[in-house]
Protein backbone atom coordinates (compact mmCIF):
# COMPACT_ATOMS: atom_id res chain seq x y z
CA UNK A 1 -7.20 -23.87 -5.88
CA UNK A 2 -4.87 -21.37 -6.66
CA UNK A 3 -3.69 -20.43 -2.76
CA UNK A 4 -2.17 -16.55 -1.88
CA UNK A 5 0.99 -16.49 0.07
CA UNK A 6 2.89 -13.33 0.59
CA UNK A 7 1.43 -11.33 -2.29
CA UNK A 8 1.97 -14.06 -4.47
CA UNK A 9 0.44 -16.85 -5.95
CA UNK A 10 1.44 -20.24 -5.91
CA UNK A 11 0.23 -23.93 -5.89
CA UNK A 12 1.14 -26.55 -3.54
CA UNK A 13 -1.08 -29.38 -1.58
CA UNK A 14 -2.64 -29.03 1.26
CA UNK A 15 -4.07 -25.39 2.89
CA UNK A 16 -1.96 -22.54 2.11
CA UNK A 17 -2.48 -18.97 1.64
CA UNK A 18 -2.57 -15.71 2.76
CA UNK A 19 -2.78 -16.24 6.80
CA UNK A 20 -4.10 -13.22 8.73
CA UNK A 21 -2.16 -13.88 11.84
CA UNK A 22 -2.83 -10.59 13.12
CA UNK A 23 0.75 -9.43 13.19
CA UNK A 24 0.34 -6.42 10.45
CA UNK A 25 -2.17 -5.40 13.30
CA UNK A 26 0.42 -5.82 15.99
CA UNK A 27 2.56 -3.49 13.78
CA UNK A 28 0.35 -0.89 13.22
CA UNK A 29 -0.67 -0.10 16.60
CA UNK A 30 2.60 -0.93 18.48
CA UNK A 31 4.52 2.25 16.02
CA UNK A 32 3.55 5.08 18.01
CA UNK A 33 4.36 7.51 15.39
CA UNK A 34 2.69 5.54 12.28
CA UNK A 35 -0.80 4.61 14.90
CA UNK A 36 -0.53 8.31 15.69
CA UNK A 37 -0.61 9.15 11.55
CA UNK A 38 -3.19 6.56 11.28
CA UNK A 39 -5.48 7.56 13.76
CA UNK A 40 -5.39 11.93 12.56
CA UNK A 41 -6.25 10.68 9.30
CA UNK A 42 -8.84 8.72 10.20
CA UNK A 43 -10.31 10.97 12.72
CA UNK A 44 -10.02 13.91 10.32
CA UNK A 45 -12.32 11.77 8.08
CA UNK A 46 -14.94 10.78 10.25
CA UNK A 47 -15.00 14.53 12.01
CA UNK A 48 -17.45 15.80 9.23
CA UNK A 49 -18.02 19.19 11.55
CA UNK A 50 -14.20 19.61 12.09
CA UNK A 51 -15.48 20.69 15.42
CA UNK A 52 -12.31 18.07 16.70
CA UNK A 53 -14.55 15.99 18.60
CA UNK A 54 -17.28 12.74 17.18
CA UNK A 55 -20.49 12.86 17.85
CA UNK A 56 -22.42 9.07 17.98
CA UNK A 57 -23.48 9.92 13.98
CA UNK A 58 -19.97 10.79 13.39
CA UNK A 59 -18.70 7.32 14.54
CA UNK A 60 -21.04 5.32 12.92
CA UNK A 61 -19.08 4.22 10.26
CA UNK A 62 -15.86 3.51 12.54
CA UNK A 63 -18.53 0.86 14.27
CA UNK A 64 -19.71 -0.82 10.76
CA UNK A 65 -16.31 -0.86 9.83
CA UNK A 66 -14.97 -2.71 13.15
CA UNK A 67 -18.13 -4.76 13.13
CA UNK A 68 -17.45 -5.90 9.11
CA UNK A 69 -13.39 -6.98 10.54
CA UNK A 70 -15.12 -8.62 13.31
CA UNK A 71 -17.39 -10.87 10.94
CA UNK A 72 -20.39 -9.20 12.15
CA UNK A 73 -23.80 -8.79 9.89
CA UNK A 74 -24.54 -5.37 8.99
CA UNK A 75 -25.91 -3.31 11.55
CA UNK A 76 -29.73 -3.43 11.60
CA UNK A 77 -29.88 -7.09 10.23
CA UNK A 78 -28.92 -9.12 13.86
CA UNK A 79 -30.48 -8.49 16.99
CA UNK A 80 -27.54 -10.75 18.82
CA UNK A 81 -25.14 -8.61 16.58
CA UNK A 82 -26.61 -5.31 17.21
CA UNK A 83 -26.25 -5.43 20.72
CA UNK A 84 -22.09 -6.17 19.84
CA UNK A 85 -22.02 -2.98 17.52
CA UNK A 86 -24.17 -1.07 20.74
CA UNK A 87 -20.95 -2.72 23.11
CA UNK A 88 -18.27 -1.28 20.70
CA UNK A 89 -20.26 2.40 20.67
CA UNK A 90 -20.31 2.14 24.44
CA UNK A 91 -16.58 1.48 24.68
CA UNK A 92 -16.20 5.24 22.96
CA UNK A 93 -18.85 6.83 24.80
CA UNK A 94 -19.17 5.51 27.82
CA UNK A 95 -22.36 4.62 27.48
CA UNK A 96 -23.17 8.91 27.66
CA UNK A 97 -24.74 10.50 24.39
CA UNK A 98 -21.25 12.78 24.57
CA UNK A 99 -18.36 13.86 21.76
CA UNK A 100 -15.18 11.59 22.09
CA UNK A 101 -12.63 13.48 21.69
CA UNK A 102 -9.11 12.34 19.57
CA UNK A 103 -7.25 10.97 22.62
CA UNK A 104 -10.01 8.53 23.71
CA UNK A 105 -11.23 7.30 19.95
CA UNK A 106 -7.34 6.49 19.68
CA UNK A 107 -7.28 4.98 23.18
CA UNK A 108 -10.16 2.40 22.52
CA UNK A 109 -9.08 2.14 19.01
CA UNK A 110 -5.91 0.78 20.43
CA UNK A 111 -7.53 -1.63 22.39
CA UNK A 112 -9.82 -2.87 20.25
CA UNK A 113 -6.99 -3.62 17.63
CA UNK A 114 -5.11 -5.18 19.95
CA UNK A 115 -7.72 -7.46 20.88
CA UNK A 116 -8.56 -8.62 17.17
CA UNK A 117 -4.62 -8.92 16.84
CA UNK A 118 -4.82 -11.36 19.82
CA UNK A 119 -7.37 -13.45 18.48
CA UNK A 120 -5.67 -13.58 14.63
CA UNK A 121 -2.80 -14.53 16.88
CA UNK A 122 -4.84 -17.51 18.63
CA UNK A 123 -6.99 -18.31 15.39
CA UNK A 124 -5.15 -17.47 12.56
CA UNK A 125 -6.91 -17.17 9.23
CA UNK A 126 -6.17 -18.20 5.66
CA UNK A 127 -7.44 -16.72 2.50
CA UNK A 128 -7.90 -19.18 -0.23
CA UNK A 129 -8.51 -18.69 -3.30
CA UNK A 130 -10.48 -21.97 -4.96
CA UNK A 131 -10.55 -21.69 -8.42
CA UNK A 132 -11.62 -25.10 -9.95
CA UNK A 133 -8.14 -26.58 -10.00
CA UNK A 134 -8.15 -28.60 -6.90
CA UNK A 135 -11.69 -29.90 -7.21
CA UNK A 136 -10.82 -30.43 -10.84
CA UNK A 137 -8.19 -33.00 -9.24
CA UNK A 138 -9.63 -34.97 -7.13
CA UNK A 139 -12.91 -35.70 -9.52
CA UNK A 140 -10.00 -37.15 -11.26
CA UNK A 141 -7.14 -38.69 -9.24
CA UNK A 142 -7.53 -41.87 -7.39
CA UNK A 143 -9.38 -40.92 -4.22
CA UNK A 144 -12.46 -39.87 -5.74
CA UNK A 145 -14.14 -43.20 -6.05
CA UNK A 146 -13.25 -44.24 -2.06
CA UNK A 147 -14.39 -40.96 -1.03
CA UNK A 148 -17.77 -40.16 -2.61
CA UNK A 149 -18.13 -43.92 -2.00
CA UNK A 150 -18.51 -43.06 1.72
CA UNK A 151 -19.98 -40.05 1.47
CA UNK A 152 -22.73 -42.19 -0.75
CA UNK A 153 -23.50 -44.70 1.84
CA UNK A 154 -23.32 -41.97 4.51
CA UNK A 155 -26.36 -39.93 2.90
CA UNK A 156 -27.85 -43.49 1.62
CA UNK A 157 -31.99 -42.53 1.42
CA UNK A 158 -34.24 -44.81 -0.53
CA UNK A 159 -36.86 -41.77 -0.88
CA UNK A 160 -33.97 -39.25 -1.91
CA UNK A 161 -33.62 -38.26 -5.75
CA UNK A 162 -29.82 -38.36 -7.27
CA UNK A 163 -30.33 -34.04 -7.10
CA UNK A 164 -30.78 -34.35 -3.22
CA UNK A 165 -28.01 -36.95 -3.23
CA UNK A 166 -26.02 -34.64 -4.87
CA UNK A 167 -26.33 -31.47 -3.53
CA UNK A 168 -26.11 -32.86 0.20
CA UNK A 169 -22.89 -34.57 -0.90
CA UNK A 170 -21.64 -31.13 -2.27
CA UNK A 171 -21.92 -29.89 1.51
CA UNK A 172 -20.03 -33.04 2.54
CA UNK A 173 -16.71 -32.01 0.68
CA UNK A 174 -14.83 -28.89 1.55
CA UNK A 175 -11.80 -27.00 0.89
CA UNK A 176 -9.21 -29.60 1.13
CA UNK A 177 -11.34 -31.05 -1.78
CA UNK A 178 -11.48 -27.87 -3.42
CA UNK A 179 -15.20 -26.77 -3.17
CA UNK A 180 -16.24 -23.63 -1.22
CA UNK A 181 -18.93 -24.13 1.34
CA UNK A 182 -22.38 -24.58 -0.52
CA UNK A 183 -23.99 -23.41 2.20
CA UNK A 184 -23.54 -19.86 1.22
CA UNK A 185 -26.22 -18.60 -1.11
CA UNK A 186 -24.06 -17.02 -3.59
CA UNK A 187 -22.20 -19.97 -3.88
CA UNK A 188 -25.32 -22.33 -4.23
CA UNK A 189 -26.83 -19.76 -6.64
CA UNK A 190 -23.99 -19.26 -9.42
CA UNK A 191 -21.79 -21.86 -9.17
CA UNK A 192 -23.73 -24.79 -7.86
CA UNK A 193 -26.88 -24.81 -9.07
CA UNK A 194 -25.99 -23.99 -12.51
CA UNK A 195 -24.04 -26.95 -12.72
CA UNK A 196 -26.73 -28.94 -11.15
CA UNK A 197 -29.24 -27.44 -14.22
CA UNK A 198 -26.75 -28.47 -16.84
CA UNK A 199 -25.85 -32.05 -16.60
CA UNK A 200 -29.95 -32.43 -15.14
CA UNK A 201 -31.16 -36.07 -17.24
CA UNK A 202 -33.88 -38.51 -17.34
CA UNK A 203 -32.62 -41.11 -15.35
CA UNK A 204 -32.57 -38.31 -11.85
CA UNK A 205 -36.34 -39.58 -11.66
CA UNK A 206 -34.96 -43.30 -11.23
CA UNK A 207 -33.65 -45.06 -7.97
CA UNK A 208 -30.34 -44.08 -6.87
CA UNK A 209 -27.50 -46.86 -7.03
CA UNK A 210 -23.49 -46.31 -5.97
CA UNK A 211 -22.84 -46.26 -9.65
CA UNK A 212 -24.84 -44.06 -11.14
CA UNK A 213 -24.33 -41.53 -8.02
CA UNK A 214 -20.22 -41.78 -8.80
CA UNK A 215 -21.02 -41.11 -12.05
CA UNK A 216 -23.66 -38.32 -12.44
CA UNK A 217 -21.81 -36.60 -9.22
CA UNK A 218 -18.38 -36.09 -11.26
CA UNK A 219 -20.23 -34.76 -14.40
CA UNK A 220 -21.61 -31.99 -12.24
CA UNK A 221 -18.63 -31.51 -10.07
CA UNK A 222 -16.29 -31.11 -13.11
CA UNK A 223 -19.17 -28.74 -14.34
CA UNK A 224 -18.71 -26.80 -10.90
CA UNK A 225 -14.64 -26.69 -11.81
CA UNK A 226 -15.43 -25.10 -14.98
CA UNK A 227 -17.73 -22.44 -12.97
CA UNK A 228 -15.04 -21.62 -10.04
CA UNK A 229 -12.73 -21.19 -13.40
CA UNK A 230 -14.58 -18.49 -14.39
CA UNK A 231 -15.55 -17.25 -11.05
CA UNK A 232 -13.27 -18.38 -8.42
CA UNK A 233 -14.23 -17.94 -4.90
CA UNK A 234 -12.39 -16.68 -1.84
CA UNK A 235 -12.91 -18.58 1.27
CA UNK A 236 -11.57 -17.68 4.78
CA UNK A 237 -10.56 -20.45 6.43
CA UNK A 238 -9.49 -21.54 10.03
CA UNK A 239 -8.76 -24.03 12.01
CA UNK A 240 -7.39 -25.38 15.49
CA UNK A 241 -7.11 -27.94 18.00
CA UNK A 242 -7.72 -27.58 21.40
CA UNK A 243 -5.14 -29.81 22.95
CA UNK A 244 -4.87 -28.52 26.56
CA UNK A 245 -1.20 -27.02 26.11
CA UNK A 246 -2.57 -23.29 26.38
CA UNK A 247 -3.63 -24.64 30.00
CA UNK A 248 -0.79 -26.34 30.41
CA UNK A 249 1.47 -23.50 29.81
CA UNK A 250 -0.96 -21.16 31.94
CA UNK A 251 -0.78 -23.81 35.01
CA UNK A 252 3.05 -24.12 34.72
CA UNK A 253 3.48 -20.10 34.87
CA UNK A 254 2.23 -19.53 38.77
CA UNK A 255 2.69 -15.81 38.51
CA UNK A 256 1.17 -15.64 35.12
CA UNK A 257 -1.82 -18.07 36.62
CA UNK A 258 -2.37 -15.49 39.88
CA UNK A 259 -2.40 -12.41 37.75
CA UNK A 260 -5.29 -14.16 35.50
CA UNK A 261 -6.87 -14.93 38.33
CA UNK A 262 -6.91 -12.43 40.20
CA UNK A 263 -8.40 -10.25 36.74
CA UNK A 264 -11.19 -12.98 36.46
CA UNK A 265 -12.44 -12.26 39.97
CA UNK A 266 -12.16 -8.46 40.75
CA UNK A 267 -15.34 -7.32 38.63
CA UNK A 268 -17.54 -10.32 40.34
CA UNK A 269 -19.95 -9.31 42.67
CA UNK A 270 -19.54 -10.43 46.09
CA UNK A 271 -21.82 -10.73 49.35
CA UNK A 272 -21.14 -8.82 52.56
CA UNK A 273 -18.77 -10.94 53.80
CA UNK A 274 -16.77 -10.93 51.46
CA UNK A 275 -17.37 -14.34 49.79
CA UNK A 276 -18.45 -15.19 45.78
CA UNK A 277 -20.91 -17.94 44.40
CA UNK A 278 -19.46 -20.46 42.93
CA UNK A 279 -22.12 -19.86 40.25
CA UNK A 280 -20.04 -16.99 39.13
CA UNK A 281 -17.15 -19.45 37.91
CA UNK A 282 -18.47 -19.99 34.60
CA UNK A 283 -18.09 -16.45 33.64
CA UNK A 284 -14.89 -16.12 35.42
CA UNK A 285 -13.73 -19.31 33.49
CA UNK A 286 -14.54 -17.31 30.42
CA UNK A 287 -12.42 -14.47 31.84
CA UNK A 288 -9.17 -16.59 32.03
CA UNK A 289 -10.04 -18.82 28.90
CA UNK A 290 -8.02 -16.69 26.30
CA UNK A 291 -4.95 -17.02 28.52
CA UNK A 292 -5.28 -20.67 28.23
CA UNK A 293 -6.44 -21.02 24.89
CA UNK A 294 -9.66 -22.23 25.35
CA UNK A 295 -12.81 -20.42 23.54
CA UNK A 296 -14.86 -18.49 25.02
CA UNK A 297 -18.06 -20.75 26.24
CA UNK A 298 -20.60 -21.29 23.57
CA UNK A 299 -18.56 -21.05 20.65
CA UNK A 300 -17.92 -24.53 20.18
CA UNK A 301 -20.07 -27.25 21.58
CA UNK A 302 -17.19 -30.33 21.80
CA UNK A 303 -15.80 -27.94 24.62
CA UNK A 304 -19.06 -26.76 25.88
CA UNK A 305 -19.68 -30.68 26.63
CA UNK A 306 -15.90 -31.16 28.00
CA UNK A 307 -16.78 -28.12 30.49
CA UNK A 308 -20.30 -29.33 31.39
CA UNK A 309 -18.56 -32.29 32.33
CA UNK A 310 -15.78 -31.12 34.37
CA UNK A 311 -18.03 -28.56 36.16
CA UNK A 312 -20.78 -31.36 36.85
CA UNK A 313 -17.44 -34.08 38.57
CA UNK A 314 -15.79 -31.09 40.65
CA UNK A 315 -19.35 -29.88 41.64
CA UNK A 316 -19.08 -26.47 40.52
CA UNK A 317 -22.64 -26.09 40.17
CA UNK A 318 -23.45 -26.14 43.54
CA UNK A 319 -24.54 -22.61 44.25
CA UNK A 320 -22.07 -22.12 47.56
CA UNK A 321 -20.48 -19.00 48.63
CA UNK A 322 -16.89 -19.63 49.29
CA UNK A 323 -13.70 -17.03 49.65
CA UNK A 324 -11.39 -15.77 47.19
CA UNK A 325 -8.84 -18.73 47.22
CA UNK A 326 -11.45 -21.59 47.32
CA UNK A 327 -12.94 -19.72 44.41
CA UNK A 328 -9.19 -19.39 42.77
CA UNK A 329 -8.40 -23.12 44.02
CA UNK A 330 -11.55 -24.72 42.32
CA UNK A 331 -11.39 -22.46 39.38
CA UNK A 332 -7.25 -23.96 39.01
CA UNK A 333 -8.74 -27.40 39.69
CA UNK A 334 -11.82 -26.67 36.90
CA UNK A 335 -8.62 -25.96 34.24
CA UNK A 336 -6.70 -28.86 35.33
CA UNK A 337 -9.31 -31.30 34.74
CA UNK A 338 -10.26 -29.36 31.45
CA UNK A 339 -6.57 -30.13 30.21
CA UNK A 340 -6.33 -33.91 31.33
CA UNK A 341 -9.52 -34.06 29.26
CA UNK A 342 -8.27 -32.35 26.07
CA UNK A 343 -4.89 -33.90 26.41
CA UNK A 344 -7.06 -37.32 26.23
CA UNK A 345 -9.12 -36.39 23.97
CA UNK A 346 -8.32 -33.45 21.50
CA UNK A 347 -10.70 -31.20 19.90
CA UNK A 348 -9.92 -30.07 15.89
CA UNK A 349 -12.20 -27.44 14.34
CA UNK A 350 -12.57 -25.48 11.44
CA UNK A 351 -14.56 -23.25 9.55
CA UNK A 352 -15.20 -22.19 6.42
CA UNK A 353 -16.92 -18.72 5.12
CA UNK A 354 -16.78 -17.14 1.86
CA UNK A 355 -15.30 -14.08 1.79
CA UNK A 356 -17.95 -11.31 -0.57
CA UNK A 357 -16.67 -7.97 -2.08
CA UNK A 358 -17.19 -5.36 0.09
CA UNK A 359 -19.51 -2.58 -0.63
CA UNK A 360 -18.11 0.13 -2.20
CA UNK A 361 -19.57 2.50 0.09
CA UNK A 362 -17.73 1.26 2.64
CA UNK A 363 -15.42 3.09 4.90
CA UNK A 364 -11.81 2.44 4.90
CA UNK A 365 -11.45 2.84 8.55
CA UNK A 366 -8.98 -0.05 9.07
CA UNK A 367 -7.70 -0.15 5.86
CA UNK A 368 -4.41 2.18 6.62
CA UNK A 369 -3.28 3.85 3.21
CA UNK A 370 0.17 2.50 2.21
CA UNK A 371 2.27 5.85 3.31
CA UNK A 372 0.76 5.61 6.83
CA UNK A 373 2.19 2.05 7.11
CA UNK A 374 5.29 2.19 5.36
């Protein structure tokens, strides 16, 4: 795996590369003058009239292009995604079927920048470049036979032929082994499966034993090497462990910790008297979570089950209408017992997702041109 770091290339073990750390975002919009060149240019090419304000049509492409940096599917192709392209639309026109004029396109711009810079920040990605090299590697240095060992006895099915055996222990390895994840069709279709074809014999049909699986499994994993060669693949990657020191830190600061607080609650709804459901606090939990570097509930379901759990001992569930500081005091208590958890017990993920050549068609919205950045 031939890994990207500063422009140039380089190899070295373990993950390396190119990490998006959303600081060139940081950059961008926190130069007044060089966001101010940035945005005229790119509102002089989406203003097709030159009428100096953008009609919905008009920003169409500045949502497909904030929806592509967000990791979205195209627009049309996700109804859970469409309604996030319909959110970002709404945050230019207000929901109204009006112009937007310069000022507020570069206003909610800003912001939404700023928001993808803050989650680069918290989740940093990695672009990796996986070649053949690293895979080529380990098929040959002394952990292969320990590892595929495990894997083997791990996927062990008397009714499975050696191809399922194979292609379910391709899935198994990842990048640290050098393979890209096979779950992406392209991937599957060009560089898998053709290797799969090629080394195809006779004895597939037969029962499956350790030996010949260590054996068949390298000949079409070298055979994969010899494809990424030729067409190497780049892979996003990212990864992080949810230890409870973004609580922690949150807890510690107590004017930091009333100021989130106090944002979480002012857009719930309350009753007559004043008070707030307690049925509310999930979504006010999600409110504060990026200020204590959890994710945002749903997104990983380790935490979802950590959560669950603390909300089902404190009794958050309960349905009661309390006041403003019992809500503040069991929403503190709901992140202390989240970080004794994770501090216990820490959660690691990562992902994985192959990164495609964009279309050429599309826009270049958040691509600044080198003079505007310079």
């Amino acid at each position: 795996m031939e890994k990207v770091v500063s422009g140039k290339r380089k190899k070295s073990s373990g993950i390396n590369g190119q990490v998006l750390d959303g600081s060139n975002i940081m950059e961008l919009v926190g130069n007044h003058q060089v966001f101010s060149d940035f945005v005229d240019h790119k509102f002089h090419d989406l203003d097709r009239d030159g009428d100096g304000k953008l009609s919905v049509k008009e920003l169409q492409p500045a949502i497909a292009d904030i929806g592509a940096a967000l990791g979205l599917p195209t627009q049309g192709t996700n109804p859970e995604s469409d309604h996030i392209y319909s959110e970002v639309l709404n945050e230019f026109t207000h929901g109204k079927d009006e112009k937007v004029s310069k000022t507020e396109f570069k206003e909610v711009l800003s912001d939404i920048l700023l928001g993808m810079a803050a989650g680069l920040k918290r989740d940093p990605i990695v672009i990796l470049r996986i070649d053949g090299e690293d895979l080529f590697e380990f098929v040959n240095g002394p952990g292969y036979e320990p590892e595929m060992a495990s894997i083997f006895f791990e996927i062990e099915s008397p009714n499975a032929s050696l191809c399922n055996y194979i292609i379910e222990a391709m899935e198994k390895l990842t990048v640290d082994q050098g393979i890209p994840p096979t779950s992406d069709s392209w991937v599957f279709n060009n560089i898998v499966e053709p290797a799969l074809q090629s080394q195809a014999g006779p004895d597939w049909d037969g029962p499956v034993s350790q030996e010949i699986f260590l054996a068949e499994f390298k000949k079409v994993a070298l055979r994969v090497a010899e494809h990424l060669k030729e067409q190497p693949v780049i892979v996003a990657h990212s990864e992080n462990t949810f230890d409870g020191n973004g609580v922690k830190r949150l807890l510690s600061n107590k004017f930091e910790l009333e100021k989130t607080l106090n944002s979480a609650l002012e857009n719930l709804p309350k009753d007559r008297n004043g008070k707030m459901s307690k049925e509310y606090l999930r979504i006010a939990l999600d409110v504060v979570s990026p200020s204590a570097g959890l994710p945002p509930f749903g997104a990983i379901a380790e935490m979802d089950n950590v959560i669950g759990e603390v909300f089902k001992m404190i009794g958050a569930d309960d349905g009661k209408v309390v006041k403003d500081d019992e809500f503040k005091k069991i929403l503190t208590e709901i992140l202390g017992s989240i970080m004794l958890q994770l501090e216990g017990n820490p959660i690691s993920v990562s992902s994985n997702s192959v990164v495609h050549e964009p279309l050429s068609s599309s826009s270049t919205l958040l691509q600044p041109s080198s003079n505007e950045t310079a």
